[in-house]
Structure formats: C-alpha cells, structure tokens
Protein backbone atom coordinates (compact mmCIF):
# COMPACT_ATOMS: atom_id res chain seq x y z
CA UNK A 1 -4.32 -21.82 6.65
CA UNK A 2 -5.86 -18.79 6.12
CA UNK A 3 -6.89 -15.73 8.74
CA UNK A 4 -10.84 -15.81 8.04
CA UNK A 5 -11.43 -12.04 9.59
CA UNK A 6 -15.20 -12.48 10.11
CA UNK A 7 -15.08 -10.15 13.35
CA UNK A 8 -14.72 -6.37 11.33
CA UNK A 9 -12.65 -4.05 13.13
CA UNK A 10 -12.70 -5.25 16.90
CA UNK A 11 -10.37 -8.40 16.94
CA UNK A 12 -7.38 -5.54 15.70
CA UNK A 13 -8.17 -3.19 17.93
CA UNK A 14 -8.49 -5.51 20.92
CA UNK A 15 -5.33 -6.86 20.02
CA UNK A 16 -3.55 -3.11 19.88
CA UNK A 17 -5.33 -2.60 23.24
CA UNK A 18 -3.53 -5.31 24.61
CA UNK A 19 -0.17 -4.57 23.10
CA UNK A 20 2.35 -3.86 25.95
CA UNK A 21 5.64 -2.16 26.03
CA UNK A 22 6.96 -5.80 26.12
CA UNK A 23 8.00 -6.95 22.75
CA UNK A 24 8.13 -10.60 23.22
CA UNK A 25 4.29 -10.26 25.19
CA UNK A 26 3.40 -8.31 21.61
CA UNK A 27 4.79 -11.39 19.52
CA UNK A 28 3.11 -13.99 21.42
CA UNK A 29 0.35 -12.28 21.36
CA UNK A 30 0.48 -11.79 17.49
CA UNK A 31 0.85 -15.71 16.93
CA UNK A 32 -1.81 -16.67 19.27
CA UNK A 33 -4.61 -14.12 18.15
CA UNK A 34 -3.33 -13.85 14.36
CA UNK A 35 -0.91 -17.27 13.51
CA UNK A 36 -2.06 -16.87 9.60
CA UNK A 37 -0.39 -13.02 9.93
CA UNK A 38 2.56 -14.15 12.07
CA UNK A 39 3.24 -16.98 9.73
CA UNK A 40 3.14 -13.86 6.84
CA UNK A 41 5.63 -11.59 8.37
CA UNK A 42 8.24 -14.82 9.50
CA UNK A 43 7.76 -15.34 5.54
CA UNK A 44 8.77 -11.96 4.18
CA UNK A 45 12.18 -11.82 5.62
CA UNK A 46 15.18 -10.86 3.38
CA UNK A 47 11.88 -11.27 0.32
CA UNK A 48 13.08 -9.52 -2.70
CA UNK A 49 9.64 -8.81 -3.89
CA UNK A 50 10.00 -6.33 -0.65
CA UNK A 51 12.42 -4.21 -2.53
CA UNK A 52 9.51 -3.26 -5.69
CA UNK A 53 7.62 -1.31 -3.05
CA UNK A 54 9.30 2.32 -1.95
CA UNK A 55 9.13 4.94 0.82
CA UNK A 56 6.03 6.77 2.14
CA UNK A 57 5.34 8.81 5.64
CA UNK A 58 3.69 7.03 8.22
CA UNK A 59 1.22 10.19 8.86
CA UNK A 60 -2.12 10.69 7.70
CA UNK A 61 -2.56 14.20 6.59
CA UNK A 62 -6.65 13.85 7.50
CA UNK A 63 -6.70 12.99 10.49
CA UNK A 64 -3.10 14.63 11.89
CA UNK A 65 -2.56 11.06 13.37
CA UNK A 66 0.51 9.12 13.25
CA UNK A 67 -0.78 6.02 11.24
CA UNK A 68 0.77 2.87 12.96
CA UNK A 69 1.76 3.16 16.56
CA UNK A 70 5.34 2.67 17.26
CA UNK A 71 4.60 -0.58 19.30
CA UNK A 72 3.03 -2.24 16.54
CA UNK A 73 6.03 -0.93 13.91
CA UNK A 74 8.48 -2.72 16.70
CA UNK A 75 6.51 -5.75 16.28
CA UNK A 76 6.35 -6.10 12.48
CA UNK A 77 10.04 -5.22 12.19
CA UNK A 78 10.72 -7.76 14.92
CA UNK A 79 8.80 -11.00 13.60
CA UNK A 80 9.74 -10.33 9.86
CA UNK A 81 12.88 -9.39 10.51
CA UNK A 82 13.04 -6.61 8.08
CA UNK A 83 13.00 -2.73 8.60
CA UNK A 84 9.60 -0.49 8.96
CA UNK A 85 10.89 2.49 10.14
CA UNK A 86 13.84 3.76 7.85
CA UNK A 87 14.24 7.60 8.91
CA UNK A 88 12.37 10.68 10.77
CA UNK A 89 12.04 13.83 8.75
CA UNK A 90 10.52 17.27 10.33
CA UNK A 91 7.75 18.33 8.22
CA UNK A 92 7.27 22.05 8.43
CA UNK A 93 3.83 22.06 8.02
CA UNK A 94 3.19 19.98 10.56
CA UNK A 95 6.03 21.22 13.05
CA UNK A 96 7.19 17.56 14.11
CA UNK A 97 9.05 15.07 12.83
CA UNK A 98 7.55 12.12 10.79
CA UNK A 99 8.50 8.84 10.31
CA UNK A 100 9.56 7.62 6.99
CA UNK A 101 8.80 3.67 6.31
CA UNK A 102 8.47 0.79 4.12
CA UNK A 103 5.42 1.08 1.89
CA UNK A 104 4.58 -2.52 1.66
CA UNK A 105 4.88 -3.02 5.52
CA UNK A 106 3.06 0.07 6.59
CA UNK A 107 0.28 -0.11 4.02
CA UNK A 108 -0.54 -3.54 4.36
CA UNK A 109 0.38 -5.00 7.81
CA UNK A 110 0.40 -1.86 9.93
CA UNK A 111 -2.55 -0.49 8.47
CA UNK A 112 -4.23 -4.01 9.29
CA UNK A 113 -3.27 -2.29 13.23
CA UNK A 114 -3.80 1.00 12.69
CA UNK A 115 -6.60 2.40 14.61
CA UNK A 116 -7.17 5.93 13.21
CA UNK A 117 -10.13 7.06 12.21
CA UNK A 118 -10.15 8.78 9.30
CA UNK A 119 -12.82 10.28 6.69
CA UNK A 120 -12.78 7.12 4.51
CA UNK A 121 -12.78 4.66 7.53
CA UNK A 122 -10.05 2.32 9.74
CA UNK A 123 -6.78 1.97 6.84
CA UNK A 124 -7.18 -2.46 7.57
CA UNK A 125 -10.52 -1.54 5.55
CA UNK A 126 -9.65 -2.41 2.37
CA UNK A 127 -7.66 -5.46 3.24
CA UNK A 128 -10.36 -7.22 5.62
CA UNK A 129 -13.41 -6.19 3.31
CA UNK A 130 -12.71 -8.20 0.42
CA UNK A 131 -13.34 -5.45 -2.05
CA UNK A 132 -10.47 -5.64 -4.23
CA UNK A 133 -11.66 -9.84 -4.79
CA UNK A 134 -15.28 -8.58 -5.56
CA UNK A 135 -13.77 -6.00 -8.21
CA UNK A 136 -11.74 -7.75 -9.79
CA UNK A 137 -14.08 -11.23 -8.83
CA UNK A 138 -11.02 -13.30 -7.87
CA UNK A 139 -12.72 -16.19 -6.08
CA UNK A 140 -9.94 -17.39 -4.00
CA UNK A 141 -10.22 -13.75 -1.95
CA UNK A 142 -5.88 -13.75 -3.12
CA UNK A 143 -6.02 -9.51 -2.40
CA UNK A 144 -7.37 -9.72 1.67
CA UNK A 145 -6.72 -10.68 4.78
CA UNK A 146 -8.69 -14.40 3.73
CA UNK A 147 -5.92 -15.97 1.59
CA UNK A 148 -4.67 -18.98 1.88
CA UNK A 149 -1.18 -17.57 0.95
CA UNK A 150 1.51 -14.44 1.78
CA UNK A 151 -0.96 -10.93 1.49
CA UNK A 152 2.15 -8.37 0.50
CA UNK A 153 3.51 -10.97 -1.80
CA UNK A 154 0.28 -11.48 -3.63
CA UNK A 155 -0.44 -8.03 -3.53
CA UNK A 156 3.07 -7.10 -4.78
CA UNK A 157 2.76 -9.70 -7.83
CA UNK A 158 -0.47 -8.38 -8.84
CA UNK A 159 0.59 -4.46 -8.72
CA UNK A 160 3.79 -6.30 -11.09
CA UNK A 161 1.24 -7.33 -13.88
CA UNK A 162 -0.24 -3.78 -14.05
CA UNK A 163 3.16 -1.14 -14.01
CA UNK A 164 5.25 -1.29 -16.33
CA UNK A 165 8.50 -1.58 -14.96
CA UNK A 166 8.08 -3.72 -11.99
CA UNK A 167 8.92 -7.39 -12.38
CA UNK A 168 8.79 -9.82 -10.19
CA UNK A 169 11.37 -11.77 -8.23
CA UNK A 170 11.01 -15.44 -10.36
CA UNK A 171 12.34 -17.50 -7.29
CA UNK A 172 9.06 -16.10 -5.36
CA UNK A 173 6.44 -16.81 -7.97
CA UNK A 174 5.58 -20.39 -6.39
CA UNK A 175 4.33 -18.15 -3.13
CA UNK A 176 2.05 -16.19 -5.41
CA UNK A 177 -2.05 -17.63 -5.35
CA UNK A 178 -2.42 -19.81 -8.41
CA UNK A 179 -5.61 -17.45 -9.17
CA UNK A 180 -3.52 -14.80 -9.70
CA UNK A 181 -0.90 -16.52 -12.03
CA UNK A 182 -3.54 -17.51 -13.96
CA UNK A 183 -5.59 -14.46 -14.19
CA UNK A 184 -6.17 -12.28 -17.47
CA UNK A 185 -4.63 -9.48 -16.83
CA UNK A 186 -5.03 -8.05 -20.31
CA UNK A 187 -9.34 -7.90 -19.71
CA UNK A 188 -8.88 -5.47 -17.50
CA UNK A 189 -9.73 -1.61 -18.57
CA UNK A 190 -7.03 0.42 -17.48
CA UNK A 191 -6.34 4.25 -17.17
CA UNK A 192 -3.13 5.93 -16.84
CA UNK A 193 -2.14 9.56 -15.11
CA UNK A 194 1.44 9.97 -15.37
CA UNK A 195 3.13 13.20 -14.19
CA UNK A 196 6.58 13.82 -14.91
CA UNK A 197 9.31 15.92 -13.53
CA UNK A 198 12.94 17.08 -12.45
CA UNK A 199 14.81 17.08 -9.54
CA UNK A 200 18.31 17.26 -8.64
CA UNK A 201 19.47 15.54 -11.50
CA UNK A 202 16.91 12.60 -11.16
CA UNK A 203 14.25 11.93 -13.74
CA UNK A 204 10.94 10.77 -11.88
CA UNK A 205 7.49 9.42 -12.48
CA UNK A 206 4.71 9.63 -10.82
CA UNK A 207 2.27 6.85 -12.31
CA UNK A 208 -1.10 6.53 -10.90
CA UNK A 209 -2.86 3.50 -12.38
CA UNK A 210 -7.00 3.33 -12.21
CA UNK A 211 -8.16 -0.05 -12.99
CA UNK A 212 -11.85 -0.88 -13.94
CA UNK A 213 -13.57 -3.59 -11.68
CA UNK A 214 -15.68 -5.85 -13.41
CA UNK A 215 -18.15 -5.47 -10.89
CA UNK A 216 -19.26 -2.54 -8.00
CA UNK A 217 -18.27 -3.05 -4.67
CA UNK A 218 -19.78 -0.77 -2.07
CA UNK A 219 -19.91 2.16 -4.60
CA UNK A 220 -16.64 1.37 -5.05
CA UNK A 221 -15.29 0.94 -9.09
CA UNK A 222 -11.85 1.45 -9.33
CA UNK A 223 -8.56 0.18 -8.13
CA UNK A 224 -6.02 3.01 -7.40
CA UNK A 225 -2.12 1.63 -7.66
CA UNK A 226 0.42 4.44 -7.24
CA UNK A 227 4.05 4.46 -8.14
CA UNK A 228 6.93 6.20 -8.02
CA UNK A 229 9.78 5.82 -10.88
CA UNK A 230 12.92 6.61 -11.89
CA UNK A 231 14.41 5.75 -15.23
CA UNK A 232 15.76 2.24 -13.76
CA UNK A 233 13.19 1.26 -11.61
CA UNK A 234 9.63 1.50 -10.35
CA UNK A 235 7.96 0.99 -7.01
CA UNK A 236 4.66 0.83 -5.48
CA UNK A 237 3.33 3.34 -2.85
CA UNK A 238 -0.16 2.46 -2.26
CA UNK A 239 -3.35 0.53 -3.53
CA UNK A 240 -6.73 1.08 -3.01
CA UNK A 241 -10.29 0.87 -4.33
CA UNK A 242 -11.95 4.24 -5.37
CA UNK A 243 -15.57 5.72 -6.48
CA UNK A 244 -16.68 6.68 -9.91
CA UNK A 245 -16.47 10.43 -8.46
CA UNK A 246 -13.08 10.19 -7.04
CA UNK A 247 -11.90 8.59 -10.23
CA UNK A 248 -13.32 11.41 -12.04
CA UNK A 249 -11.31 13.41 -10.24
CA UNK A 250 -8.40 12.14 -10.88
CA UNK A 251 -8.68 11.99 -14.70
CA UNK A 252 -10.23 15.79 -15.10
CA UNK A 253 -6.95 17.07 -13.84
CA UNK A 254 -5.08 19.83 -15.73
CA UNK A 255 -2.58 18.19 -18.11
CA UNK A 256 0.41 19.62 -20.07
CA UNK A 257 3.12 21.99 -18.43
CA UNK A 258 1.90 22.23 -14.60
CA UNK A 259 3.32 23.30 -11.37
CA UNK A 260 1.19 21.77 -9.14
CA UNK A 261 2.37 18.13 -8.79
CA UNK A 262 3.00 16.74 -5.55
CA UNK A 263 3.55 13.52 -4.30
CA UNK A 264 0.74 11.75 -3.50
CA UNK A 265 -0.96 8.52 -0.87
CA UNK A 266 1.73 9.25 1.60
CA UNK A 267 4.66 8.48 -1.11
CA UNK A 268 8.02 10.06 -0.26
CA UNK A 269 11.13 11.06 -2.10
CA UNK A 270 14.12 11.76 -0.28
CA UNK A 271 15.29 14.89 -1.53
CA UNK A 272 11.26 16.63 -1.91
CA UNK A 273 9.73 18.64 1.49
CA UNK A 274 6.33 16.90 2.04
CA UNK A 275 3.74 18.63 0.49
CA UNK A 276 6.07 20.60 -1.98
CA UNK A 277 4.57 21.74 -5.14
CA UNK A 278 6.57 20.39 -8.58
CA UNK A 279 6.35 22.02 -12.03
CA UNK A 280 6.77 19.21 -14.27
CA UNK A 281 4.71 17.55 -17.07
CA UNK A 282 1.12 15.57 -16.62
CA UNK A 283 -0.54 13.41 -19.26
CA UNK A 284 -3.70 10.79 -19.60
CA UNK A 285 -2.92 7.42 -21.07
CA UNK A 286 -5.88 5.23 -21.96
C-alpha cells in the first residue's frame, strides 16, 4: 500500500517532534504514523542496489544546519538494518566535525525527516511534491513518497537508466514499478557536465546529468542526478529537479583546463577537504 502524503510538511515534523531518546518508542512510532515507509526501510536491508549510491556530508552548507537529526539517523539505521552514519570528519571551515553518510539513506529517507529550513524549502520537498512524476509524467507517481513500491529502489533504478556505468542489481528488478521498466528512457533530452580530475593516484568523475522534463512543474524543468566515478564504478550523490536559470548555470560554466572544481550536492570523497578547490578538466556533452 502506498503512503498517500496529502498533509505537506506537518505529519513529518509532528512525527520528529515526537521522536524520543527511546529508540524502540521512535520505531513504533515510525510504523504506526508511516507503515508504507517502515515497510521501505525493513525492505532495503543487505539491498545491493544500496551499494550504486556513495558518500555525502550530512550538513547543509546554507543553512549551517546539520541535515538529519541524529535520532532520526538511529532510527533509519535501526529498522533497515543498514548503516547511515559511516564516519565524522572536522571540516575546517566550519570548525566542527561532520558526519559522513549513506547518500541514498540520507537523501531520500532522512531528508523525508529533516526539518531545516533552507533557501529552496524543507529537503522531503521534492519527494512528497510529486514533481519528478509531473516532469517526467510517470502516472503511477514511481519517483515520491505515493508509490505503491520501495522509493530508494525505484529511485536508484531510474538514476541506473540515465549514468552510464551504474547497473542494476538483476535479482532486484521485480521490486522496481512496472512504469519505470517500461518507460522510454531514450525520449528523454539529456545534458551532460562532466569534470575530470586527479587525486592520489585515483582517476575520478564528476558527472552531473540535467534531464529535460516533458512538462514544467512549479517553474521547475530539469532533473539534476549527480555522480561520482572512478574508472570501475559509478555512484549516485543526489537528485533533484531544477529551474531553467539554475540549469543555465550549470551549462555556462568555464570548460577546458580549470582549477575550480569541487565536489558538489553534499558528495564526499575520502581523501578531498570539503570545499577544496580541484584543477582538473570540465567538458559539455549533449
């Protein structure tokens, strides 16, 4: 059964308000207020489609705010059974340490509890909105909080059609909504920024994927995927829709030999300071 999220913001932020310091109050509490979500997490456990997504910080550099409380990472580690939190790094910038996590988890089911406010809205936006359906005018709304099936998993199959080096764990297909199986990927208008660059013997790529929407949603015409590569594999930081203007941005950047790369939508790699400036190689593929 599907989580029909007809009540905005305030049934998530109610819940977080009613989180305690008692993990087994938090998890009953999940399953009675959000069964479709609990049912999710209980699902993902030991999920190999888990391992396409990589590391990003769980700090948003707008609003200086620790993204997902540490109650509410306890919770989703606890009921799926797989790890959120994976290190603490000290930024400099920000004099304090910072949590490193899993991508998938923290961008989709703690940002669904996150209740920053930031300059583009609450993080659960995009998932409870049903902007990425209008977009790409699934019918079936496979890409929000409203499907019938497993959110990351969907999410993670569709991000698999559009990189290039992501595929898809075959013994989890059957999970996947039928709408996206059977969806025509190659009608969609696609954009590619790739930067390129060196670092301690490692080859990476940063690929940032704009996708055309078939349709406006809210001023809204673009889906942004970012992901991070090496030359044997790539994961997926982030997705999210974007305006024509912020779009433009993103394709007027300098290309050829540049040194101001950084890593992007909260990504992380291990052996970078957050917020370091790479000299590397950035080109538009269209």
């Amino acid at each position: 059964m599907a989580f029909a999220q007809n009540g905005g913001d305030e049934p998530f932020e109610s819940f977080v308000r009613d989180m305690s310091a008692n993990l087994n109050h938090n998890k009953s509490l999940l399953k009675k207020n959000f069964p479709h979500i609990y049912s999710q997490l209980k699902e993902l456990n030991q999920a190999q489609c888990l391992k396409l997504w990589s590391s990003s910080t769980n700090f948003d550099y707008y609003a200086k705010e620790q993204i997902v409380l540490p109650q509410v990472s306890k919770l989703i580690e606890s009921v799926s059974g797989d790890k959120l939190i994976l290190q603490r790094v000290y930024s400099q910038e920000h004099q304090q340490e910072i949590e490193i996590v899993h991508a998938g988890l923290e961008h989709i089911y703690g940002y669904l509890f996150s209740v920053i406010n930031t300059p583009y809205g609450k993080k659960r936006k995009r998932w409870i909105d049903g902007g990425f359906n209008t977009l790409l005018q699934l019918e079936s709304a496979p890409l929000s909080t409203h499907t019938s099936e497993n959110l990351l998993s969907n999410v993670t199959y569709f991000v698999s059609r559009i990189a290039k080096k992501m595929k898809f764990p075959a013994q989890e297909i059957e999970r996947i909504s039928p709408e996206l199986r059977e969806y025509n990927y190659d009608s969609l208008k696609k954009t590619t920024l790739v930067e390129v660059f060196r670092s301690q013997e490692t080859n990476y790529q940063l690929t940032t994927y704009l996708i055309e929407g078939k349709q406006e949603f809210e001023g809204q015409s673009h889906i942004l995927i970012y992901t991070i590569s090496t030359e044997e594999e790539e994961r997926v930081v982030s997705m999210f829709p974007i305006a024509p203007s912020f779009y433009d941005f993103i394709i007027e950047k300098k290309t050829g030999k540049v040194d101001d790369i950084q890593i992007l939508y909260n990504g992380f790699i291990q052996e970078l300071l957050l917020g370091e400036n790479l000299t590397g190689e950035r080109y538009l593929e269209k």
